[in-house]
Protein backbone atom coordinates (compact mmCIF):
# COMPACT_ATOMS: atom_id res chain seq x y z
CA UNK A 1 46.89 42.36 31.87
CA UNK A 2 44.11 44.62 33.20
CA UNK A 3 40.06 43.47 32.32
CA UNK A 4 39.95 46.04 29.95
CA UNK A 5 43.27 44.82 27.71
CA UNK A 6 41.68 41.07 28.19
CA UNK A 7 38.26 42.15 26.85
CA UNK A 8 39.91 43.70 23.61
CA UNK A 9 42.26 40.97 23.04
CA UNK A 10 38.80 38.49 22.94
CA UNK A 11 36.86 41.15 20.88
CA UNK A 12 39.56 41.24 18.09
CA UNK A 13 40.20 37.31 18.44
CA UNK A 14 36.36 36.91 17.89
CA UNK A 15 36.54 39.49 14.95
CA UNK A 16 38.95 37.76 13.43
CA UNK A 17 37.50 34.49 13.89
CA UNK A 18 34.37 35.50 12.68
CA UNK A 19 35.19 37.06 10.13
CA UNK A 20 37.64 34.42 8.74
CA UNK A 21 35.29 31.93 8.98
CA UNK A 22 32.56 34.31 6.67
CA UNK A 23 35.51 34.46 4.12
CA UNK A 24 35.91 30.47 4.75
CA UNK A 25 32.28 29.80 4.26
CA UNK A 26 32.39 31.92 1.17
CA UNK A 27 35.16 30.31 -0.50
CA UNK A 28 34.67 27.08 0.52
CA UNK A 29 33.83 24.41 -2.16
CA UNK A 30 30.44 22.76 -2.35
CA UNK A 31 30.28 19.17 -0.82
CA UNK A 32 27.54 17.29 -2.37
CA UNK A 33 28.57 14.04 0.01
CA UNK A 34 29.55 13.29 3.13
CA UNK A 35 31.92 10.33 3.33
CA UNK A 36 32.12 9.66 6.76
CA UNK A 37 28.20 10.16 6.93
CA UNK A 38 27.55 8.57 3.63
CA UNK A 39 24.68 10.62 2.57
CA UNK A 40 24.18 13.42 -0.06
CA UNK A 41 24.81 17.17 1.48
CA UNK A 42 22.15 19.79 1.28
CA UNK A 43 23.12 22.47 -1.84
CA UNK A 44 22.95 26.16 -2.05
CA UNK A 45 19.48 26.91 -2.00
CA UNK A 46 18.23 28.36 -5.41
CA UNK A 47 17.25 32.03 -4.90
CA UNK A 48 13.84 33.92 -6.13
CA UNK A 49 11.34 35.89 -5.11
CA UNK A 50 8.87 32.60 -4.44
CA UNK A 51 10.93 31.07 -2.35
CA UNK A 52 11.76 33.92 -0.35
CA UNK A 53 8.12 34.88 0.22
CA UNK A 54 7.18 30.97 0.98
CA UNK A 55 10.04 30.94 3.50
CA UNK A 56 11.24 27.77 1.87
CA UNK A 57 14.99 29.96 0.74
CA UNK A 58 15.69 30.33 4.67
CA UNK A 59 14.43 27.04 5.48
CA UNK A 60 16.71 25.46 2.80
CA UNK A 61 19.65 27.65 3.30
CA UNK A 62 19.47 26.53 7.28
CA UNK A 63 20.52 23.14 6.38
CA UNK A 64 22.71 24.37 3.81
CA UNK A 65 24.48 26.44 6.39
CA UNK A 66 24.49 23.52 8.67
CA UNK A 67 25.73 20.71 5.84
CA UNK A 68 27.97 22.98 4.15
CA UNK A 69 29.97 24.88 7.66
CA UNK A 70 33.65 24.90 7.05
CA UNK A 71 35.51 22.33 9.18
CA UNK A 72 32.21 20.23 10.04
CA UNK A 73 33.56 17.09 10.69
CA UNK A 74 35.92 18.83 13.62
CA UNK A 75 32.74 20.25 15.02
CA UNK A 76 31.05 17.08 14.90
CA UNK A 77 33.63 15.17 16.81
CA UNK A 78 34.16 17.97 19.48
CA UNK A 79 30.09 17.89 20.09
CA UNK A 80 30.29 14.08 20.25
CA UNK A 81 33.06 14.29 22.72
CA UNK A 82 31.25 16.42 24.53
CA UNK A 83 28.01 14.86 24.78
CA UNK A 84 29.56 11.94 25.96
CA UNK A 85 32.63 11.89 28.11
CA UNK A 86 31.91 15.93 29.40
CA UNK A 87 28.31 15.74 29.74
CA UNK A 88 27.89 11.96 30.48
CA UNK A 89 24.88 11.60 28.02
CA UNK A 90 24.09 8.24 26.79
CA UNK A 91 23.84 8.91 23.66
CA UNK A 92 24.18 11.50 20.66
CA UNK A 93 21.91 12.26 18.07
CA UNK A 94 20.42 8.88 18.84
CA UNK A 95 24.02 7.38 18.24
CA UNK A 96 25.61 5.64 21.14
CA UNK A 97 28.86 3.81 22.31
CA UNK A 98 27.92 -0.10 24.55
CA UNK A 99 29.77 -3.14 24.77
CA UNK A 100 32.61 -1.87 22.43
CA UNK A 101 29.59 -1.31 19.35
CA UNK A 102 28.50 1.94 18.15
CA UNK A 103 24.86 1.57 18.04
CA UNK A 104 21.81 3.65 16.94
CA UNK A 105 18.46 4.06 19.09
CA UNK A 106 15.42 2.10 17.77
CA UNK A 107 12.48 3.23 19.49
CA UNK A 108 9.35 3.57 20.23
CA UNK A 109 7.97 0.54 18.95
CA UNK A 110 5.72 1.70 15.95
CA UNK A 111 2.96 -0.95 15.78
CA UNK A 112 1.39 0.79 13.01
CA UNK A 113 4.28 0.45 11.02
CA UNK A 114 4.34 -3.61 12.00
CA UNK A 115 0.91 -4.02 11.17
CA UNK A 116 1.74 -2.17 7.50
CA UNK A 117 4.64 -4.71 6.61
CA UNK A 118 2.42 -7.59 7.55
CA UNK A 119 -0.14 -6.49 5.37
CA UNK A 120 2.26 -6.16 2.93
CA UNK A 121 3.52 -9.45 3.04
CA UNK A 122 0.06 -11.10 3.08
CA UNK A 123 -0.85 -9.26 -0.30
CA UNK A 124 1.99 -11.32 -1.29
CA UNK A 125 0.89 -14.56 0.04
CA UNK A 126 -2.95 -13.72 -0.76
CA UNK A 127 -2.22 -13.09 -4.70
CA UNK A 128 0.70 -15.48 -5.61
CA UNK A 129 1.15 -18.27 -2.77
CA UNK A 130 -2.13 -19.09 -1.54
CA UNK A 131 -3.41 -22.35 -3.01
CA UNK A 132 0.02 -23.49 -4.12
CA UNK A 133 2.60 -26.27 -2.77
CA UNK A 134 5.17 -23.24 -1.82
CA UNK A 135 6.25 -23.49 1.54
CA UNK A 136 6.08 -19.93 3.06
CA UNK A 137 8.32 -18.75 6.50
CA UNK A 138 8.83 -15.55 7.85
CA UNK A 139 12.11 -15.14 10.04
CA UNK A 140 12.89 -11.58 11.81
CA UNK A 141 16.68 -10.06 12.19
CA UNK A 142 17.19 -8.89 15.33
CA UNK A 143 19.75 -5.58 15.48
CA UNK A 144 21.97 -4.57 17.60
CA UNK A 145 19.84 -2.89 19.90
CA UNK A 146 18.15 -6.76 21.07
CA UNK A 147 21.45 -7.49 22.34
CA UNK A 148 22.45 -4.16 24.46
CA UNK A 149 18.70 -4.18 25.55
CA UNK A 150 18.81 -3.37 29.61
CA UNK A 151 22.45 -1.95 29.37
CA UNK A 152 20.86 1.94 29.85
CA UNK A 153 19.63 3.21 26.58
CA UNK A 154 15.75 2.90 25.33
CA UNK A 155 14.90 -0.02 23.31
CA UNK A 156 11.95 -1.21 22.01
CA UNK A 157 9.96 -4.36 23.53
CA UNK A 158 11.18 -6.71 20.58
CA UNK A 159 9.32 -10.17 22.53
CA UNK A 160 6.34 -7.66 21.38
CA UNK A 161 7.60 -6.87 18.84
CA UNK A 162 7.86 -10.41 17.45
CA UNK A 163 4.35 -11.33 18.98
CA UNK A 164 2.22 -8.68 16.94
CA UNK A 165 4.28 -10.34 13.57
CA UNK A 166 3.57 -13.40 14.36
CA UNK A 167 0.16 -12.81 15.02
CA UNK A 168 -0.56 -10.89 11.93
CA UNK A 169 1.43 -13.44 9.74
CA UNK A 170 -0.49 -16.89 11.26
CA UNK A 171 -0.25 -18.03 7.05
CA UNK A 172 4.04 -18.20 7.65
CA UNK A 173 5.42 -20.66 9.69
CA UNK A 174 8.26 -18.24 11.90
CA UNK A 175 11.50 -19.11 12.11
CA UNK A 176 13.38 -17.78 15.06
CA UNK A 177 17.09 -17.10 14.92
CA UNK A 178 17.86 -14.87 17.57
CA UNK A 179 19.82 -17.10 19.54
CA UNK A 180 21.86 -17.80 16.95
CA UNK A 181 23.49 -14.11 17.52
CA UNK A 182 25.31 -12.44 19.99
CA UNK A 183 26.43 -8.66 19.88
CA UNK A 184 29.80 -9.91 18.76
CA UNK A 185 27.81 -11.53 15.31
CA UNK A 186 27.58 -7.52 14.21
CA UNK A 187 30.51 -5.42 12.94
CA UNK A 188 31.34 -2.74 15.43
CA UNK A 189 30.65 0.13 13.00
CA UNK A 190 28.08 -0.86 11.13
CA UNK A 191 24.27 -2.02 11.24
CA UNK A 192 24.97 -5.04 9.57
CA UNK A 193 26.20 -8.78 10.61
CA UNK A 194 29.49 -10.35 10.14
CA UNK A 195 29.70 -13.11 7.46
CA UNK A 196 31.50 -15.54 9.09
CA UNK A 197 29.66 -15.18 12.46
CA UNK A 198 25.96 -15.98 10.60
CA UNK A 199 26.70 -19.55 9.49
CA UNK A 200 24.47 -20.61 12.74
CA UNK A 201 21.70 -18.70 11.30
CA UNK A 202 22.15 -20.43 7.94
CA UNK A 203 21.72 -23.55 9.96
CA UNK A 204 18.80 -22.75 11.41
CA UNK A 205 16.80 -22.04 8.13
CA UNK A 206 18.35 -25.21 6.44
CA UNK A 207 17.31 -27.13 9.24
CA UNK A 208 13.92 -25.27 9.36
CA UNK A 209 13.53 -25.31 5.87
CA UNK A 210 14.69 -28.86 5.09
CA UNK A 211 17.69 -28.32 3.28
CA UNK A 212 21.11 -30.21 3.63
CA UNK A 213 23.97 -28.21 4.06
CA UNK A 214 27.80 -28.87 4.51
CA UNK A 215 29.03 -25.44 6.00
CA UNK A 216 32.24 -26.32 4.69
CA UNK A 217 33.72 -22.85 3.84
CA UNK A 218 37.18 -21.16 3.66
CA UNK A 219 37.64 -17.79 5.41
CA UNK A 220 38.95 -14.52 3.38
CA UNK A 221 39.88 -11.51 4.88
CA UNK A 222 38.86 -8.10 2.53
CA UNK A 223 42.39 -6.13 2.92
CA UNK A 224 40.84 -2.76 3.40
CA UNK A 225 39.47 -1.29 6.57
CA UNK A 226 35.97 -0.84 6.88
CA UNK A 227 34.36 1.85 8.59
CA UNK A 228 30.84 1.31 9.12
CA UNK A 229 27.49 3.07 8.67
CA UNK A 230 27.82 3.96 12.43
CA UNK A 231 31.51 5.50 12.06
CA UNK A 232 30.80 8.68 10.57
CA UNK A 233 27.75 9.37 12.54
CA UNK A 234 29.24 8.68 15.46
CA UNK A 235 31.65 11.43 14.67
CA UNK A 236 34.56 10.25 17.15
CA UNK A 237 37.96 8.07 16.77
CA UNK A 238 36.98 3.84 17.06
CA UNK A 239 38.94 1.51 15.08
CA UNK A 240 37.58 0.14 11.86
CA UNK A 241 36.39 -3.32 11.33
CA UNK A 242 37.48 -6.20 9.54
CA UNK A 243 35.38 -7.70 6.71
CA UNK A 244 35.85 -11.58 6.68
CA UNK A 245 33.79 -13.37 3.23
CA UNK A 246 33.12 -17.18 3.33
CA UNK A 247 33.91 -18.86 -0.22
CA UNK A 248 33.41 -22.27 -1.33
CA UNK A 249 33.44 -24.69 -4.77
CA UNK A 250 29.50 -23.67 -5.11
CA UNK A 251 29.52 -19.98 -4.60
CA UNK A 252 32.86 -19.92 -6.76
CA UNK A 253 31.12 -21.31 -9.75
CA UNK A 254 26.98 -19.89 -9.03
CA UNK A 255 26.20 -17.99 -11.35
CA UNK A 256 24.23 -14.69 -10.52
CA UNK A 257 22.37 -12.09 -12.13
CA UNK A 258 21.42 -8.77 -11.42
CA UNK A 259 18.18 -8.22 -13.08
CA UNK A 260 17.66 -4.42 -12.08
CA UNK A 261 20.57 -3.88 -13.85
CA UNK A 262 20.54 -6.82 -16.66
CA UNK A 263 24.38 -7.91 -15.82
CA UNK A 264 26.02 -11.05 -14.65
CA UNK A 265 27.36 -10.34 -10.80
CA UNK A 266 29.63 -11.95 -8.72
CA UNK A 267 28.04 -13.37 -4.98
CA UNK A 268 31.34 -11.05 -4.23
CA UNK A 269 31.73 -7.73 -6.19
CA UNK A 270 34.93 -7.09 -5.54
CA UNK A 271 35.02 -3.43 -7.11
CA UNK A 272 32.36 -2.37 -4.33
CA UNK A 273 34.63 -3.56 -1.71
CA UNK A 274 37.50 -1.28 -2.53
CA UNK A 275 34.46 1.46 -2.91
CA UNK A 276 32.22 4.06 -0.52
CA UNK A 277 30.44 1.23 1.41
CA UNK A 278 32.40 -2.13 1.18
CA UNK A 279 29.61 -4.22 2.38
CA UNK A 280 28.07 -3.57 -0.97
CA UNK A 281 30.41 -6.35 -2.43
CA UNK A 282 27.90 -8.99 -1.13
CA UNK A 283 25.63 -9.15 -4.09
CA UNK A 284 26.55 -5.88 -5.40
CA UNK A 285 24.59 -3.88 -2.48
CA UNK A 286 21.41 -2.88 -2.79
CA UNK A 287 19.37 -4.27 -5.91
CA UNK A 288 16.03 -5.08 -6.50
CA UNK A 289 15.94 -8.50 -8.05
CA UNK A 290 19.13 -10.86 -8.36
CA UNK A 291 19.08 -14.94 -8.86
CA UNK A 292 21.85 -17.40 -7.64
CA UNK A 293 21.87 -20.60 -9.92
CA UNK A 294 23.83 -23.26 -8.22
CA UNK A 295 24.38 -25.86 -10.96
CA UNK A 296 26.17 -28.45 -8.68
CA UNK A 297 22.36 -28.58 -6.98
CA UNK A 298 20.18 -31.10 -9.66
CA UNK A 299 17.52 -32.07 -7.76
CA UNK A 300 15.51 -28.31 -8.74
CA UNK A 301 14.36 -27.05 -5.49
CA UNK A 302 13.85 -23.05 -5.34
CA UNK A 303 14.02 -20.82 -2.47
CA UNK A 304 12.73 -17.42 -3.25
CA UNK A 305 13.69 -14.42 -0.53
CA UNK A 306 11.74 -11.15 0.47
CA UNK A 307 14.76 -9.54 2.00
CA UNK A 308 16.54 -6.90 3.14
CA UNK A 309 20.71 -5.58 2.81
CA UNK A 310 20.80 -8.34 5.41
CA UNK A 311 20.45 -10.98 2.92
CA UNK A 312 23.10 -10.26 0.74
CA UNK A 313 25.19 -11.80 2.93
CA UNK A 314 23.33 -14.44 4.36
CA UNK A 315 21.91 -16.20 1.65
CA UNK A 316 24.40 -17.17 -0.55
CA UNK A 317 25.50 -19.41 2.37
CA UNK A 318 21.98 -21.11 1.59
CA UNK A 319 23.17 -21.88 -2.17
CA UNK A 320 24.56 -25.07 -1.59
CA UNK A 321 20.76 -26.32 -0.48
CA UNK A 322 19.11 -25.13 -4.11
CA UNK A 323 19.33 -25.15 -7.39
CA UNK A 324 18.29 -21.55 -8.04
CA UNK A 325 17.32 -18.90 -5.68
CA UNK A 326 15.52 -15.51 -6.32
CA UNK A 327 16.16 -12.29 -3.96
CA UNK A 328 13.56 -9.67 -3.88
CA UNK A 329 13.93 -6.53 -2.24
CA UNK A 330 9.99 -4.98 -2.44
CA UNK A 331 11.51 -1.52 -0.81
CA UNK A 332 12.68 -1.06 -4.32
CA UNK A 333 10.47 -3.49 -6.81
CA UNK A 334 6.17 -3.28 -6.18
CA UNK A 335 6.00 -7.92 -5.95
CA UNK A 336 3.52 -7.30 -9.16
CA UNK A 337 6.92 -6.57 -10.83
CA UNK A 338 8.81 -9.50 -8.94
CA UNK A 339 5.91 -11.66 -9.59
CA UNK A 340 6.77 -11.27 -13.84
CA UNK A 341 9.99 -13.36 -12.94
CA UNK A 342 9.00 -15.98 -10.69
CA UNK A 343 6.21 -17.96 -11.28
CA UNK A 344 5.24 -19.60 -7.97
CA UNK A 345 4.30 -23.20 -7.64
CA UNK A 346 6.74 -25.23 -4.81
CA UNK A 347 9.45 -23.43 -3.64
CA UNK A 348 10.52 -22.42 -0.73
CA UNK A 349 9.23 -18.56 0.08
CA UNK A 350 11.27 -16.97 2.88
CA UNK A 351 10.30 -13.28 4.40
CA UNK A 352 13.22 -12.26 6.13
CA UNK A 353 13.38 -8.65 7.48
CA UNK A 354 15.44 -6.95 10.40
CA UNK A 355 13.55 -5.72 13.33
CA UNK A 356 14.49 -1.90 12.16
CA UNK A 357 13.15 -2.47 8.42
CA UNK A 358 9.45 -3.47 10.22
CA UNK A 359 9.47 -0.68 12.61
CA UNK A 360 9.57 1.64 9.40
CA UNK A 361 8.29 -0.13 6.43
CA UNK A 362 6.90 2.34 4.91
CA UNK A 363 9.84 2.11 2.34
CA UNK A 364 7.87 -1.83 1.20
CA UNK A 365 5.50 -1.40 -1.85
């Protein structure tokens, strides 16, 4: 075949391919979600003559364009591929492959953003904890990122990281758990730690906290596969995890409540595991205000958590040490609103954050 027959055949295979994909893009369904990147697709832009003069239509129908392309998850996957094994680039879209972990960058360190969520915290402790008998800690969740630090990608200085919370939170006694982790406490997929590979850091804040605690649990195994956070954005093939829940006679019978919602919970919501994001079944996912009332615990001590989606499944292992405990998320609930169902006298007060929430906390009211 002569240059000239080759450069038609390629003209009419791009025609064709051009054009089919117009039709494709045409025809093609809306997606309002993403499943394997769990987040809420951009729609067809609404068209008038404001938007089109403000430039917002074209802005708008960019990302529609982008979310909406026909066969975007295929894309995704061959970009991925790519970036990493054709181009040898350490990372993609700030998503990156170490140790067997998908993993997403966390840097620079934003001290700004450290210095709001301590400020934060202390309008907590200044209004409703000051000049009681609570006893107040502050404990920080290392992510993933702590643990592949000096393997090749950029990571933030977490000992610094650490320091300037410490420093700015001098009225919390810290509680350091960070060797009570390794890479291999985290599900592959996901952000998040493994259940059944935490009961060291449940230790730790018993111990730090003076609480007795038996750690006698039995292992279950969630029979679905669980594809993490990570999974869709890393846009390649890695096999899924395997969610393991610790149960025992205390978190069998607590009972819980989800005040956000007004509704008695389970500590595992076993609908949510069997739905989008199965890590949700640890205290139904993300909620604003929830109490555990272990009634096997008479002697009336409270704890009372500023926390994170970290907590949900860390803190029910802490049950067995208190008679009731109170969860507050203050990303989703101002603590003037918290403060309406806890009246503060001498429990335990626990801020426990990961190192990713403090790095961008402007989401804490």
């Amino acid at each position: 075949m002569n240059n000239n027959a080759k450069n038609i055949v390629v003209s009419i295979v791009m025609i064709v391919y051009f054009i089919g994909m117009t039709f494709f893009c045409l025809l093609k369904p809306v997606d309002a979600f993403s499943e394997s990147e769990r987040r809420t697709l951009a729609a067809r832009p609404k068209l008038s003559v404001e938007n089109i003069t403000s430039g917002k239509y074209m802005k708008d129908f960019e990302q529609y364009a982008v979310d909406q392309f026909p066969l975007r998850d295929e894309y995704r996957a061959i970009k991925a591929f790519t970036n990493y094994y054709v181009l040898n680039m350490s990372d993609n879209n700030d998503i990156y492959v170490k140790d067997g972990h998908i993993n997403k960058l966390e840097y620079p360190l934003n001290a700004e953003q450290l210095s709001y969520a301590a400020k934060r915290f202390k309008y907590v402790y200044d209004k409703y904890l000051a000049g009681t008998d609570v006893n107040a800690y502050l404990s920080i969740i290392p992510d993933k990122n702590y643990y592949l630090a000096g393997k090749g990608q950029l990571h933030i200085d977490y000992d610094e990281l650490i320091r300037q919370m410490r420093e700015q939170t001098e009225f919390l006694t810290y509680i350091d758990i960070t060797d009570c982790l390794t890479i291999d406490s985290f599900y592959r997929t996901d952000t998040h730690w493994q259940q059944d590979k935490i009961v060291p850091v449940a230790a730790r804040l018993a111990e730090k906290m003076n609480i007795s605690l038996s750690n006698e649990y039995v292992t279950e195994t969630l029979d679905k596969e669980f594809y993490g956070v990570y999974y869709g954005q890393a846009a390649l093939p890695f096999a899924p995890d395997t969610i393991r829940y610790l149960n025992s006679e205390v978190l069998k019978s607590a009972k819980v409540y989800d005040h956000q919602n007004g509704k008695e919970i389970s500590v595992y919501e076993m609908d949510k595991a069997y739905g989008k994001d199965p890590y949700e079944m640890f205290l139904a996912g993300p909620l604003s205000l929830v109490t555990i009332e272990n009634e096997q615990n008479k002697d009336g001590k409270e704890l009372v958590v500023f926390r994170d989606s970290f907590g949900s499944s860390l803190i029910p292992l802490l049950a067995e040490g208190y008679s009731k405990i109170t969860l507050v998320d203050i990303r989703y609930m101002h603590p003037d609103m918290a403060a309406k169902f806890v009246e503060f006298d001498s429990q335990d007060v626990l801020f426990m954050y990961s190192t990713a929430v403090l790095n961008n906390s402007q989401l804490i009211k």
